[in-house]
Protein backbone atom coordinates (compact mmCIF):
# COMPACT_ATOMS: atom_id res chain seq x y z
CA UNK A 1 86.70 84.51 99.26
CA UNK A 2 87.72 83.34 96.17
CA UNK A 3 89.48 85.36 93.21
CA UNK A 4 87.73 83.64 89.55
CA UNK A 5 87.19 86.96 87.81
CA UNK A 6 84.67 87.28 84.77
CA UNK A 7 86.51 87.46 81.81
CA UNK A 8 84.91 90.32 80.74
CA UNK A 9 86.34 92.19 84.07
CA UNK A 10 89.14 94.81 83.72
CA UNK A 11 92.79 94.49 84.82
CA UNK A 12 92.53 94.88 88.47
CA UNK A 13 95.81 97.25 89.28
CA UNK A 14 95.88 97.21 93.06
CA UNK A 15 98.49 99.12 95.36
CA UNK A 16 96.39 97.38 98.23
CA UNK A 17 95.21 93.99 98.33
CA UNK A 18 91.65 93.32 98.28
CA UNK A 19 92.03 90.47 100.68
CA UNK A 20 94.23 92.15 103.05
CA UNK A 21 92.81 92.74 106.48
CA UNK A 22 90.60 89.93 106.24
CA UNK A 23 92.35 87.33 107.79
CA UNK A 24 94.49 87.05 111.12
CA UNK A 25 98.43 86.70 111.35
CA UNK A 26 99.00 83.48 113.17
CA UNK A 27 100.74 85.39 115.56
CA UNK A 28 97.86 86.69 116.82
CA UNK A 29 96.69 83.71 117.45
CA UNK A 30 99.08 82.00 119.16
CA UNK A 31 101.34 80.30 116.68
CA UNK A 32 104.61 81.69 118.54
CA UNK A 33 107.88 80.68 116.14
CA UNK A 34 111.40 81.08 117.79
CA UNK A 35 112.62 82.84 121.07
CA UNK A 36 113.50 86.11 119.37
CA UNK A 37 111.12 89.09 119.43
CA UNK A 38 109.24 90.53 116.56
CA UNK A 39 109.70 94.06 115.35
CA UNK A 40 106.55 96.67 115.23
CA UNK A 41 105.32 95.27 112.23
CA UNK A 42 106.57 91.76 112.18
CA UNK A 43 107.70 92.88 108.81
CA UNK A 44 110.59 93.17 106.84
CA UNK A 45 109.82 97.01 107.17
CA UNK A 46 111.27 97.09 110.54
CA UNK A 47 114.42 97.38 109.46
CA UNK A 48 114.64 101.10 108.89
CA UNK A 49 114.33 102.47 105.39
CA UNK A 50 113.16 98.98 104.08
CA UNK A 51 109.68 100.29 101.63
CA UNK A 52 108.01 97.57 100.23
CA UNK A 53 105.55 97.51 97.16
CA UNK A 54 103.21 95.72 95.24
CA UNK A 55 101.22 95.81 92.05
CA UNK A 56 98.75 92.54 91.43
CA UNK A 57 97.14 91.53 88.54
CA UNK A 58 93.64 90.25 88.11
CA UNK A 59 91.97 89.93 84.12
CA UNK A 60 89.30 87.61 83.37
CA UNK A 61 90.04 84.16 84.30
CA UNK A 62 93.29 84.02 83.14
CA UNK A 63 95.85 86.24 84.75
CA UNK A 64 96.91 85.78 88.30
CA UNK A 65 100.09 87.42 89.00
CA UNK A 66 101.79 90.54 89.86
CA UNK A 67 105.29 92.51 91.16
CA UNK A 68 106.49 93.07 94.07
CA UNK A 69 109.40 95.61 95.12
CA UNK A 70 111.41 95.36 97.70
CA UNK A 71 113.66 99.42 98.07
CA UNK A 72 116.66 99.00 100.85
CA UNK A 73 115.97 102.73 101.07
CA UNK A 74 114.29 105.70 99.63
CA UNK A 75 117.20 107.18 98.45
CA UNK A 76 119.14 107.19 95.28
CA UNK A 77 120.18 103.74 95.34
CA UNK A 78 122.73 103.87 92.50
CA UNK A 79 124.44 107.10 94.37
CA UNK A 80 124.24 105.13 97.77
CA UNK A 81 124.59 101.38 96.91
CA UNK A 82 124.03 98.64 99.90
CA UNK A 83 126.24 96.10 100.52
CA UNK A 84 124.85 93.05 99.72
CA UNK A 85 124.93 88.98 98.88
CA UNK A 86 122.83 86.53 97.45
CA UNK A 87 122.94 82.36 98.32
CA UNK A 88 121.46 79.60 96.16
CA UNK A 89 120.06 76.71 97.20
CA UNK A 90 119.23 74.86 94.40
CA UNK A 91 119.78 76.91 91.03
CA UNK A 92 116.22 76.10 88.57
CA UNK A 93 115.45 79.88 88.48
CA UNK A 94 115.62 82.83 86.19
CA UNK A 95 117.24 85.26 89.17
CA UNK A 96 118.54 88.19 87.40
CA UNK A 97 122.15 90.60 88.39
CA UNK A 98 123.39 88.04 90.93
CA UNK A 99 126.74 87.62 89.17
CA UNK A 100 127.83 91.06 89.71
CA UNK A 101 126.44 91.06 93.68
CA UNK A 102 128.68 88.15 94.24
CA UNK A 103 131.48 90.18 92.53
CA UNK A 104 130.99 93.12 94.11
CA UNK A 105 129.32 92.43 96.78
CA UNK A 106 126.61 95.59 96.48
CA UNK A 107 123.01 96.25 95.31
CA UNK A 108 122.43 99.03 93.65
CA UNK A 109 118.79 98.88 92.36
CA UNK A 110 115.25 98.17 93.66
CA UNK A 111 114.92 94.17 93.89
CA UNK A 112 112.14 93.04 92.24
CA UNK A 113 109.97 89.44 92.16
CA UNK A 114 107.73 88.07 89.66
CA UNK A 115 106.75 85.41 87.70
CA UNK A 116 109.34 83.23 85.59
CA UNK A 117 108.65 84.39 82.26
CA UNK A 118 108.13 88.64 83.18
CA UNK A 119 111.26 88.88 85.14
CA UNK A 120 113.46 89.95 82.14
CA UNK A 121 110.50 92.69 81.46
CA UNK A 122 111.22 93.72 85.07
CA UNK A 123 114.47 93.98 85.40
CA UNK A 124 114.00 96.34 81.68
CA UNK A 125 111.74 98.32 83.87
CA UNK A 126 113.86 98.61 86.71
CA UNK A 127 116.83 99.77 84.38
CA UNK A 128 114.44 102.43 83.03
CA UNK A 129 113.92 103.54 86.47
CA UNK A 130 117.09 104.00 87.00
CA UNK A 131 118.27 105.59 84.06
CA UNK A 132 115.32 108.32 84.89
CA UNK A 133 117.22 109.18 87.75
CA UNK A 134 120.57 109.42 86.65
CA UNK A 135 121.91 110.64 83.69
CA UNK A 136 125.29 109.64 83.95
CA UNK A 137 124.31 105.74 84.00
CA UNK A 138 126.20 103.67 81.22
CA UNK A 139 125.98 100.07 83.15
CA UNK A 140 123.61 99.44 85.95
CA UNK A 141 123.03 95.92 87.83
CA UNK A 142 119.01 95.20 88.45
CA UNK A 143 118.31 92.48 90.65
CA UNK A 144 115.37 90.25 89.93
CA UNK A 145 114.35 86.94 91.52
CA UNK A 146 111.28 84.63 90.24
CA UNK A 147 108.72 81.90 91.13
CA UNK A 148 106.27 79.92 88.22
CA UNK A 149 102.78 80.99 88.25
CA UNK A 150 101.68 78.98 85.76
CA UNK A 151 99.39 76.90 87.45
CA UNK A 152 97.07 79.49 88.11
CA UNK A 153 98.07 82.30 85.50
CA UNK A 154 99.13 82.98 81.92
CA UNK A 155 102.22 83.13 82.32
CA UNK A 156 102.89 83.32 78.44
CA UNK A 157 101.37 86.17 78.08
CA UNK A 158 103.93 87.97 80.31
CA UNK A 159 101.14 90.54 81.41
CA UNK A 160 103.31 92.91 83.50
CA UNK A 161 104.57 95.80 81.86
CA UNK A 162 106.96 98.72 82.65
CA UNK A 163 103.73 100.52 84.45
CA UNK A 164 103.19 98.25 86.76
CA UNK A 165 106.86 97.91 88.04
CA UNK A 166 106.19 101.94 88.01
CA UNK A 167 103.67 101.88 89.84
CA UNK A 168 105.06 98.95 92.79
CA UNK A 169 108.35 100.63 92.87
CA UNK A 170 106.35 104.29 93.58
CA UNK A 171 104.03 103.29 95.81
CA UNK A 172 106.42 101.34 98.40
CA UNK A 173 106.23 101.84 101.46
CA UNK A 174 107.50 101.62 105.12
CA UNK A 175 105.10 99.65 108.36
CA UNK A 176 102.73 96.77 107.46
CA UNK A 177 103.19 94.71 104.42
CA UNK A 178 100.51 93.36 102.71
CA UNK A 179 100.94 88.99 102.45
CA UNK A 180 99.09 86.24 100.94
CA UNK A 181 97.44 86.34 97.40
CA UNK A 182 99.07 89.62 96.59
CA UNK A 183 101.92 91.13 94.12
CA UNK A 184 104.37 88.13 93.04
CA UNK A 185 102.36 85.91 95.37
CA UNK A 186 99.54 86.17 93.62
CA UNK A 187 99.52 83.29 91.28
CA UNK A 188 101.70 80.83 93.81
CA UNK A 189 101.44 77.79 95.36
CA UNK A 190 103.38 76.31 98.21
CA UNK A 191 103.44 73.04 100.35
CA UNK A 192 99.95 71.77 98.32
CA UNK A 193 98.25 75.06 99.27
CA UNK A 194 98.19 78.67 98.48
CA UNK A 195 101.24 80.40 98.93
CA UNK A 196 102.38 84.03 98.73
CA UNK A 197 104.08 86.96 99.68
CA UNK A 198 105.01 86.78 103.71
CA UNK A 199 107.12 88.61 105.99
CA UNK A 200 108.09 88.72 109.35
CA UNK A 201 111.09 90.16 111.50
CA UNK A 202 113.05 89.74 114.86
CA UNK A 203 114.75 92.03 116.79
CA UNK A 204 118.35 90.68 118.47
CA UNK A 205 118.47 91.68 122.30
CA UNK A 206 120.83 94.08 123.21
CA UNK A 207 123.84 91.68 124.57
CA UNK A 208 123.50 90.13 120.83
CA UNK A 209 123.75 93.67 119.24
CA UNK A 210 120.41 95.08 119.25
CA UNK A 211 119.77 94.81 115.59
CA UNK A 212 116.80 93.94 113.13
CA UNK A 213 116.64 91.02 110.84
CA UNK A 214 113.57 91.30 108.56
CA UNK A 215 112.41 88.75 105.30
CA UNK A 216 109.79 88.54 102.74
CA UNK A 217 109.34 85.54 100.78
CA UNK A 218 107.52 84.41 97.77
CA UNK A 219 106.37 81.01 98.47
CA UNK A 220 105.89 78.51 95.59
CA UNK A 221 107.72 75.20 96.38
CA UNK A 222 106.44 71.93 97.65
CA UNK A 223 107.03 69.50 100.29
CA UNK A 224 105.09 68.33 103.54
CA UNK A 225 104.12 71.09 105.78
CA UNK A 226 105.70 71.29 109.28
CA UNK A 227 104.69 74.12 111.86
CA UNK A 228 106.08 74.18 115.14
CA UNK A 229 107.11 70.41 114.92
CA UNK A 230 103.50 69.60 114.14
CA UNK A 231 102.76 67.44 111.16
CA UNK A 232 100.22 69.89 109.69
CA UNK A 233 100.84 68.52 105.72
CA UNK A 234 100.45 64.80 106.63
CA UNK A 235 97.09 65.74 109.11
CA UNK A 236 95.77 67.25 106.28
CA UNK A 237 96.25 64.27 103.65
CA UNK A 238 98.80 66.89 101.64
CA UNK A 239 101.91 65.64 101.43
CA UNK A 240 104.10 64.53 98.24
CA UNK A 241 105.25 61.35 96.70
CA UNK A 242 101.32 59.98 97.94
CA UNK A 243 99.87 58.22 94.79
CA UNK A 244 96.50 59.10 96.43
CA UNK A 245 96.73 62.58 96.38
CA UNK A 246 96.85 64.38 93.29
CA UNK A 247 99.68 66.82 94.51
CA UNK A 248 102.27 67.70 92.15
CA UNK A 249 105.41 67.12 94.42
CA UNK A 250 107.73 68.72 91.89
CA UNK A 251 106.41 72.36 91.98
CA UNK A 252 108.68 75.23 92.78
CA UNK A 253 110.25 77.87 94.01
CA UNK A 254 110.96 80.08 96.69
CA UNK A 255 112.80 83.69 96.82
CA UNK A 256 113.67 85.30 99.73
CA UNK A 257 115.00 88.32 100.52
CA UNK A 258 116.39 89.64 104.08
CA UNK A 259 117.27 92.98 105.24
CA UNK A 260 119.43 94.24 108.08
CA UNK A 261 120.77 97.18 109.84
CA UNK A 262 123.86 95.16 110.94
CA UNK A 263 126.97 96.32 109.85
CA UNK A 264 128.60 94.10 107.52
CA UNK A 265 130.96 92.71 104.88
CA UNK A 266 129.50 91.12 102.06
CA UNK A 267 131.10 88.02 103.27
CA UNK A 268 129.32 87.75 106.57
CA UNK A 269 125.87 88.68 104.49
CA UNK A 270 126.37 85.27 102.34
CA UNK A 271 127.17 83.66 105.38
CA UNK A 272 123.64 84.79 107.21
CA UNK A 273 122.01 84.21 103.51
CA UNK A 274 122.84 80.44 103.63
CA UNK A 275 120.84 80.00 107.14
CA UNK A 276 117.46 79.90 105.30
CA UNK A 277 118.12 75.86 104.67
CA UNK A 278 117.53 75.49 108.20
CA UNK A 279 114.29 77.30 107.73
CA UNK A 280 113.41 75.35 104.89
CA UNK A 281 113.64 72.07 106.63
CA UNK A 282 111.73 73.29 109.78
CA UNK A 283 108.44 74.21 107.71
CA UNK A 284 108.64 70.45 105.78
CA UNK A 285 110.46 71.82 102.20
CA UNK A 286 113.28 69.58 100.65
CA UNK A 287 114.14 71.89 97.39
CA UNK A 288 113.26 69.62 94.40
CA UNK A 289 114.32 69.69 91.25
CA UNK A 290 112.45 72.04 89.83
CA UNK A 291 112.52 74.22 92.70
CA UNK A 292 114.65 77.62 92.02
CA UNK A 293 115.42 78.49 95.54
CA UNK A 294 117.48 81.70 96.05
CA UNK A 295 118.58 84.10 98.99
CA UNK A 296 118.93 87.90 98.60
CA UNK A 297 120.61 89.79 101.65
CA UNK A 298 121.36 93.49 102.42
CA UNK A 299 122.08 95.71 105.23
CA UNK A 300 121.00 99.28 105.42
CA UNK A 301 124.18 100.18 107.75
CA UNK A 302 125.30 103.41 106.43
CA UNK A 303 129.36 103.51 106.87
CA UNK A 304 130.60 106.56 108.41
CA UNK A 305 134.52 106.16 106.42
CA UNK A 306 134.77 108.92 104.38
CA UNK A 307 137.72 107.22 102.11
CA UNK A 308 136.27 105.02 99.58
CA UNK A 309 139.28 103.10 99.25
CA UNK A 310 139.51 102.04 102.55
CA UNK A 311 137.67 98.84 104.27
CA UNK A 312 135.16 100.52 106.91
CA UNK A 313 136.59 99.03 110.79
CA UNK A 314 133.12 98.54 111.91
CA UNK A 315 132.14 95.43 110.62
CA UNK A 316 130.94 93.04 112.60
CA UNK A 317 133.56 89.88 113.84
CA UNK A 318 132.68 86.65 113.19
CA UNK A 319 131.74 85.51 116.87
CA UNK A 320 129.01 87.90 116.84
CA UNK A 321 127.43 86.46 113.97
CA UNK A 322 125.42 83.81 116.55
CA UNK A 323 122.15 86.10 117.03
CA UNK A 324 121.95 87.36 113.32
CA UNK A 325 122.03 83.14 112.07
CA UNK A 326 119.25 82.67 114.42
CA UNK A 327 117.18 85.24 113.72
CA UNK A 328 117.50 85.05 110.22
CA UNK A 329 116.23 81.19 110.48
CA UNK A 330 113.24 82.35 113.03
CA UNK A 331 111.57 85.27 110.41
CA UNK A 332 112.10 83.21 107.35
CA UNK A 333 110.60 80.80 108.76
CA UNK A 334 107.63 82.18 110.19
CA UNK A 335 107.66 84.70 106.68
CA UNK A 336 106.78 81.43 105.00
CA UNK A 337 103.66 80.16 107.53
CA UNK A 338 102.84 83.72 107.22
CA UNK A 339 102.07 83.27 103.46
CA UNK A 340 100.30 80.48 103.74
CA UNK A 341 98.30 81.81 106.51
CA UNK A 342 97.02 84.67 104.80
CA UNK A 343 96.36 83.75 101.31
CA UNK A 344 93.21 83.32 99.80
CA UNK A 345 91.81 80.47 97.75
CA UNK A 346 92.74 81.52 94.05
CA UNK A 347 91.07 80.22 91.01
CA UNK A 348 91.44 80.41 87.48
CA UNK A 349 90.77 78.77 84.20
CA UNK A 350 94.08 76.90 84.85
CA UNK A 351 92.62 75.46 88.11
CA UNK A 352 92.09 76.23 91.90
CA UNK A 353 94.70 76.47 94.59
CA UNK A 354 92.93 75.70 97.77
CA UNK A 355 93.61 78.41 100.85
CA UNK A 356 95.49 76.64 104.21
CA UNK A 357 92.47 75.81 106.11
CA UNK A 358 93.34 78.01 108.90
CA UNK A 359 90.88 76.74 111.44
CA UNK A 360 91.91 73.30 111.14
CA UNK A 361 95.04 73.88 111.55
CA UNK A 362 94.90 75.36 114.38
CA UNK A 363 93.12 72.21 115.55
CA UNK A 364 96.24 70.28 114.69
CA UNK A 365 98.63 72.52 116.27
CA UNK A 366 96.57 72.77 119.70
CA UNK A 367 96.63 68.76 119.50
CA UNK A 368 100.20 68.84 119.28
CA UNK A 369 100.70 71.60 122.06
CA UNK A 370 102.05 73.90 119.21
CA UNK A 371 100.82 77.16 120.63
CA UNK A 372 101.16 80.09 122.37
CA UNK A 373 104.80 78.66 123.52
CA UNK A 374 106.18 82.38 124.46
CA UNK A 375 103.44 82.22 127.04
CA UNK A 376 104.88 79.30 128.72
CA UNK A 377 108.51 78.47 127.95
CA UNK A 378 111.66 79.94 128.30
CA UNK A 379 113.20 82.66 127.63
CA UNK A 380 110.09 84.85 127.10
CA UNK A 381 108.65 86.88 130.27
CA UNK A 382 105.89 89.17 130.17
């Protein structure tokens, strides 16, 4: 299916994606990533009280982008802040509030994502928000991350407006998350395909804690695409630095945002925040120049100390960090081939950014005895 809307077509304000539910999660197919299991949803929703929403954008044949909101619970978030960290990889972005996360080491607003130029109308939005729900706010912190659209959108005309944030931050919600061609992901492009939104989520086992790692990313960076070891970028003649491939090897970014119902301090959330390099490298990235690449952790653990002024005793030690490193690594990784995997071919005055070619790829990854490996290796049983 492909997106090119008539430009005499109305803004397309969608709460659920058109395309969703028309393709397969590779999952379910038998791309297995990692030795940790998935949550219910394979989402970053399986942490508990994680909502996620989106609001995509579709005018004429210029505007391809959207919002997405990611809500670490339904709750007043300024009354009941989550501690939190953020991590940057490589710093060409517009990300919005991280100074005072890295202070303080708490989040205390919805998190939004966007496109470059609309992220300082989102974060006005999300301080409206805010505001509306607390009278007695003189200062609040909203944290916004970005990708560049504008290959496929007008990103000049920074299209999103307070309503649409609205309208995202209202309508998110708990179990599956829509991916792909949808929200922020709408106008992106990763790895010389179409990227996205993507999630995914692992659940630790119980002699490693028992708790839930979950990520969403936006995808919009470049590189050679790995899966499973498998050369899929280089099968598929799309791979950077090639003078015979017109493939623009300087494209970025990529935000990512993880959620967890471990407790702890906003030290040991940087620490787990950092990880996603190691998911980076597996799927072929190399953060270029122009990539803004940027990490954005929380945990929904809900301290029990009733004095403020004290440090809560329940945080985590360092030696049990192991399980939460590797399962960070594991969903951000497969977050990211989920976002390829199910977006759409997108099109626009600006140009076309062609869809993975799913069924070929899964060519390549059977020819490289990529699949169904939790059928047939270790640790997994049935």
């Amino acid at each position: 299916m492909n997106l090119s809307i008539s430009k005499y077509s109305l803004i397309i304000l969608l709460t659920l994606s058109p395309l969703f539910g028309q393709k397969i999660r590779p999952r379910n197919m038998g791309l297995e990533i990692g030795l940790f299991k998935t949550g219910k949803w394979n989402a970053i929703t399986d942490v508990k009280g994680v909502l996620v929403g989106h609001e995509t954008l579709i005018l004429g044949d210029s505007v391809r982008t959207g919002v997405t909101i990611i809500k670490p619970h339904g709750g007043n978030l300024f009354e009941e802040k989550v501690m939190g960290a953020v991590y940057v990889t490589n710093g060409f972005g517009k990300a919005l509030g991280f100074t005072q996360v890295e202070e303080l080491g708490t989040i205390e607003t919805p998190i939004g994502l966007t496109n470059t130029l609309n992220i300082f109308l989102v974060a006005n939005a999300i301080v409206d928000y805010m505001i509306l729900g607390n009278p007695n706010i003189r200062s609040v912190n909203p944290v916004v991350g970005e990708t560049n659209d504008g290959g496929l959108n007008d990103i000049r005309g920074r299209h999103i407006k307070k309503e649409h944030v609205f309208t995202a931050i209202n309508n998110a919600m708990s179990g599956p998350v829509m991916e792909g061609a949808v929200g922020a992901g709408t106008g992106t492009r990763a790895l010389g395909f179409k990227g996205g939104i993507g999630t995914s989520s692992r659940i630790l086992p119980p002699e490693a804690g028992g708790y839930t790692v979950g990520v969403i990313v936006q995808t919009n960076f470049g590189g050679s695409l790995m899966i499973n070891g498998a050369p899929i970028g280089r099968e598929l003649k799309k791979s950077p630095f090639s003078s015979s491939i017109p493939y623009d090897e300087d494209e970025g970014s990529c935000m990512i945002v993880i959620a967890t119902d471990a407790p702890l301090s906003n030290r040991n959330l940087k620490r787990i925040a950092k990880r996603v390099n190691h998911a980076f490298g597996r799927v072929g990235a190399y953060s270029s120049n122009g990539s803004g690449d940027y990490a954005i952790i929380f945990s929904t653990f809900k301290s029990t100390e009733s004095d403020e002024l004290t440090v809560d005793r329940t945080e985590l030690k360092n030696r049990a960090m192991n399980g939460l490193f590797m399962a960070t690594v594991e969903a951000t990784e497969e977050a990211i081939i989920n976002s390829l995997f199910m977006a759409e071919t997108v099109s626009s005055k600006y140009g076309t950014s062609e869809a993975l070619p799913v069924e070929e790829t899964m060519k390549i990854l059977k020819k490289y005895k990529a699949l169904n490996w939790n059928k047939k290796l270790y640790p997994w049983k049935r």
